[in-house]
Each structure stands twice: as C-alpha cells, then as structure tokens.
C-alpha atoms as a PDB file:
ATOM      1  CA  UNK A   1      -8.468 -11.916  27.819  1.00  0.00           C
ATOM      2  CA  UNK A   2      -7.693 -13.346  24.369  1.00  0.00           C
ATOM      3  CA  UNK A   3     -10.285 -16.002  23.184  1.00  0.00           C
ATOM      4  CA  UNK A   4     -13.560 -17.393  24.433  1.00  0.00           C
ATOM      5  CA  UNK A   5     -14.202 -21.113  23.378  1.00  0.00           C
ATOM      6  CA  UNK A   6     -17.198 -23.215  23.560  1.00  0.00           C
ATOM      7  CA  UNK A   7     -20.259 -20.832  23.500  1.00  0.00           C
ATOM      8  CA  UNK A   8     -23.683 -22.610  23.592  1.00  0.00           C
ATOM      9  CA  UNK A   9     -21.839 -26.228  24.131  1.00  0.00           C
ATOM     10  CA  UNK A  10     -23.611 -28.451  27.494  1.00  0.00           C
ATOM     11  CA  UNK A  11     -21.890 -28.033  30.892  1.00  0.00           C
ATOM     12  CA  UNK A  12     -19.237 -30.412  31.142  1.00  0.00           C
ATOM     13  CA  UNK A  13     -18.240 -30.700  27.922  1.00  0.00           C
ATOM     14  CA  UNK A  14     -14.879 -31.708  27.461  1.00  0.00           C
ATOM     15  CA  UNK A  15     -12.171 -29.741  25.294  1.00  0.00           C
ATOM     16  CA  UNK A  16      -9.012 -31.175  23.958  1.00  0.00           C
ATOM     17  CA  UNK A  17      -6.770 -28.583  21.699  1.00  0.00           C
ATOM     18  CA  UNK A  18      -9.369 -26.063  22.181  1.00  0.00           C
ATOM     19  CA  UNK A  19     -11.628 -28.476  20.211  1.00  0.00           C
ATOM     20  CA  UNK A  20     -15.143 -29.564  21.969  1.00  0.00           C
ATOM     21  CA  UNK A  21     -14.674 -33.595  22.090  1.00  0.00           C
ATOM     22  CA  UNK A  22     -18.879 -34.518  21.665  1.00  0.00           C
ATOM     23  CA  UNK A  23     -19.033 -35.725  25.026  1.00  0.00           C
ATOM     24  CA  UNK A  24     -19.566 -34.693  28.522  1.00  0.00           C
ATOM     25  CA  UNK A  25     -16.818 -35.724  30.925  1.00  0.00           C
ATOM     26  CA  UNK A  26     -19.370 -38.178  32.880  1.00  0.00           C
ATOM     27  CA  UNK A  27     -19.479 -39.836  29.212  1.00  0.00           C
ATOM     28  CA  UNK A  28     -15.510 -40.785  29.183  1.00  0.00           C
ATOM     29  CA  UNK A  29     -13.883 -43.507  31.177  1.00  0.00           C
ATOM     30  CA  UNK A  30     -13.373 -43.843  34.422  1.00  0.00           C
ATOM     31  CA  UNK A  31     -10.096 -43.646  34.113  1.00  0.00           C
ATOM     32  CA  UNK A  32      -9.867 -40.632  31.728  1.00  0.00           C
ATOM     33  CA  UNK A  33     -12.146 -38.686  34.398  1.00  0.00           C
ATOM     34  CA  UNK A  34      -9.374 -39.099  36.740  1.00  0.00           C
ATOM     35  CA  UNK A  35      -7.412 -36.372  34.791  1.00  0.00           C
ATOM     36  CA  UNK A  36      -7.690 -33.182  35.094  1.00  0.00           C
ATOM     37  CA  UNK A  37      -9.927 -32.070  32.404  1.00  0.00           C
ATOM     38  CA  UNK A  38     -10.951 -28.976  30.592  1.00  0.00           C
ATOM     39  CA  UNK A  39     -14.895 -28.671  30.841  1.00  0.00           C
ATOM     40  CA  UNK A  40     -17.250 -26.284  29.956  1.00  0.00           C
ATOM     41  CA  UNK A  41     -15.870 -22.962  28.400  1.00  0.00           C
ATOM     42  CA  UNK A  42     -12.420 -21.972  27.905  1.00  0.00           C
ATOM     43  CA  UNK A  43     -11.490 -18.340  28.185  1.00  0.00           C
ATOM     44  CA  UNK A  44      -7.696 -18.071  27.359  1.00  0.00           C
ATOM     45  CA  UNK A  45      -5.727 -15.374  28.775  1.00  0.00           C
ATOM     46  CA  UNK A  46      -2.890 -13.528  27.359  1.00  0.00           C
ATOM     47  CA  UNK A  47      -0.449 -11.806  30.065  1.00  0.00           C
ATOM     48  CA  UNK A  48       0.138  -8.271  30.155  1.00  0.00           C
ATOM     49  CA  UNK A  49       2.703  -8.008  33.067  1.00  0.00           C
ATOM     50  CA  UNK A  50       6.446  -9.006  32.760  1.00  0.00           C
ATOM     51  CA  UNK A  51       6.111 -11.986  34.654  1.00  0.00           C
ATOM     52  CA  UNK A  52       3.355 -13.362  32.166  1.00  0.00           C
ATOM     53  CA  UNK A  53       4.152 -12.266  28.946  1.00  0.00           C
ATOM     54  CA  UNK A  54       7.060 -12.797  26.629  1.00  0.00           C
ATOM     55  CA  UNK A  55       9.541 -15.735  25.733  1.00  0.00           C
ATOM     56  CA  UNK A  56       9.447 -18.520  27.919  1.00  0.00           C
ATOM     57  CA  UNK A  57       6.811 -17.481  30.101  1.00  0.00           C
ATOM     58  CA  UNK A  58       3.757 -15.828  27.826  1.00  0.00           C
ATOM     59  CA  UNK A  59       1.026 -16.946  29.457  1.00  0.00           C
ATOM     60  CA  UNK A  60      -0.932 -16.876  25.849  1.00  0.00           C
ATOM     61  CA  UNK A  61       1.680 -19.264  24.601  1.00  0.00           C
ATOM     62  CA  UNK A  62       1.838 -21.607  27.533  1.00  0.00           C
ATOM     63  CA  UNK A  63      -2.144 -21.730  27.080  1.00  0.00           C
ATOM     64  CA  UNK A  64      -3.274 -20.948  30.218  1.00  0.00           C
ATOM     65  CA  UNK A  65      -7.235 -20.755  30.684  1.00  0.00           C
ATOM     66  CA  UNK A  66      -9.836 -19.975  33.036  1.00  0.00           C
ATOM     67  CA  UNK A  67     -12.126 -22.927  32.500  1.00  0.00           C
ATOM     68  CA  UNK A  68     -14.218 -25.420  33.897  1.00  0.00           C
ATOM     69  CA  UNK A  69     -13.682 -28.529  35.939  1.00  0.00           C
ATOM     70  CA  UNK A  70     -14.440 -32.645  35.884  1.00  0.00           C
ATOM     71  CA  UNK A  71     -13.371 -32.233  39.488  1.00  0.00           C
ATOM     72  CA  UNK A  72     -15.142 -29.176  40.994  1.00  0.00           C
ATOM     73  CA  UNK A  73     -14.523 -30.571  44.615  1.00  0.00           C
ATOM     74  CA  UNK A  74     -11.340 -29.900  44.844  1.00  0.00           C
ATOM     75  CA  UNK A  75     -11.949 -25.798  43.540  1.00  0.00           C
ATOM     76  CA  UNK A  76      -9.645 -23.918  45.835  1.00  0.00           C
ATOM     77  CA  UNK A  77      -6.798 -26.111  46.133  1.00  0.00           C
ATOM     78  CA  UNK A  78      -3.733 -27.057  43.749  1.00  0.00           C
ATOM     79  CA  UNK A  79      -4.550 -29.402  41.333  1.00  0.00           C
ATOM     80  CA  UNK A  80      -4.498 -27.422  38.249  1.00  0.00           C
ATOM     81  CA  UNK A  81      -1.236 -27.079  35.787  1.00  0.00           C
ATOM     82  CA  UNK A  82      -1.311 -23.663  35.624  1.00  0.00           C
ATOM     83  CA  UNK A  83      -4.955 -22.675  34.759  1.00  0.00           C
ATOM     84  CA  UNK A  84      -7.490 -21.031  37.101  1.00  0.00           C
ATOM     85  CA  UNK A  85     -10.429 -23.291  37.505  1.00  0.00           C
ATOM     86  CA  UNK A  86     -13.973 -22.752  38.075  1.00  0.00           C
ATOM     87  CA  UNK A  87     -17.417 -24.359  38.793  1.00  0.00           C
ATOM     88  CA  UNK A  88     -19.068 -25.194  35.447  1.00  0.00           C
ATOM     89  CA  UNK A  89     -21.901 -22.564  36.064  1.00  0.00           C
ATOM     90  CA  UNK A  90     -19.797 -20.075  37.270  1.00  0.00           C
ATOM     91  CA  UNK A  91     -17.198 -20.361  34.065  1.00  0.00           C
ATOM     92  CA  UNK A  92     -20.683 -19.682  31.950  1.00  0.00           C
ATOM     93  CA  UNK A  93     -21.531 -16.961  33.961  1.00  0.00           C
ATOM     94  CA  UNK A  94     -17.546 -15.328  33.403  1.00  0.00           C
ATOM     95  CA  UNK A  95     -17.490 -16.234  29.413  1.00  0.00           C
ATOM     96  CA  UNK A  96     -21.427 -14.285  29.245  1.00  0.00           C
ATOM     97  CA  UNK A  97     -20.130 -11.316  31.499  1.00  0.00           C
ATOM     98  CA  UNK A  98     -16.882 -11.122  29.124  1.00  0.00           C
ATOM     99  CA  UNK A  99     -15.744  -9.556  25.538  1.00  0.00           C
ATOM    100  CA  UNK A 100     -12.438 -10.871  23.954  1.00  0.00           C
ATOM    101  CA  UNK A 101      -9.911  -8.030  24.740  1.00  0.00           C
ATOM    102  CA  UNK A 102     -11.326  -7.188  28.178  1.00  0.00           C
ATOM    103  CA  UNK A 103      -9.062  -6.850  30.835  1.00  0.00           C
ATOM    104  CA  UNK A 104      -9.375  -9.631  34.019  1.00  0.00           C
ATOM    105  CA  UNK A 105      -7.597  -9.065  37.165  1.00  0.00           C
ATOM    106  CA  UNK A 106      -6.530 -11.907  38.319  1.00  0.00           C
ATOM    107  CA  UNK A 107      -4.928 -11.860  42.262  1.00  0.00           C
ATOM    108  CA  UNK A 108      -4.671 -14.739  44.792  1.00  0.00           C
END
C-alpha cells in the first residue's frame, strides 16, 4: 500500500484528485450521486506483481484505491472502474488497521 488519504474526515466524504471536496456525498446533487464516487478514505495501492506494476498497467499510476462508496448496495458486484470498494465503516476500519508500505493481499 502506497498512501492513506482522508484521516479524521466524516464518513462519506467525497474525494476528487485525492482532495476532500467539504461535503458529504448526500450533500451533492442528485444527479452527481448517481456516479460512482470516492467516499470516505482512500488507501492507494501500488502493484508489486507483473501484471500490476510497470508501463501501461502500474496500478499506482492508473490510481487504483481501496475506498469507500456513495453506493454501498451494490458492494460485491461490478460497478467500480478498477478500484476495490468498501462499506464506509469498514474502509475506516482498513485505513486504522494499516501503515503506508504494508503489504495487502488482495485475491477474488
């Protein structure tokens, strides 16, 4: 794991560039909250296998995250772009139990 974003922010807060937005994703339009958004925390991963790392497919590059979710009924199936997505209190749980550098496993 590379970076952990958003310590101490409210559940469901909303990150765009990595940057906390000031609001909660209830707080945006209706039509925003449609989108797939980035609540909560962001841990950002950087690949160590040759599938995930390196040019054109560096997972650290492509900025894939485990994160949080506006749409945490739909955990479990595809709906994400690439990132693995988690309940809001479970993604503060991860970022607490986690050090930048640790390793994560990560298996489907």
């Amino acid at each position: 794991m590379a970076d952990k974003i958003g310590a101490g922010e409210p559940l469901g807060m909303v990150f765009k560039g990595r940057v906390p937005t000031g609001q909660i994703f209830s707080e945006f339009h209706e039509n925003e909250q449609l989108r797939n958004l980035i609540t909560t925390r962001i841990i950002r991963l950087r690949g160590l296998e040759p599938d995930n790392s390196g040019t054109g497919c560096d997972s650290y590059a492509r900025y894939i995250y485990i994160h949080g979710s506006n749409h945490e009924d739909r955990i479990g199936e595809p709906f994400s772009g690439g990132c693995v997505e988690m309940l809001n209190t479970e993604v503060v749980e991860l970022f607490e139990a986690v050090a930048e550098g640790d390793l994560i496993w990560i298996c489907t």
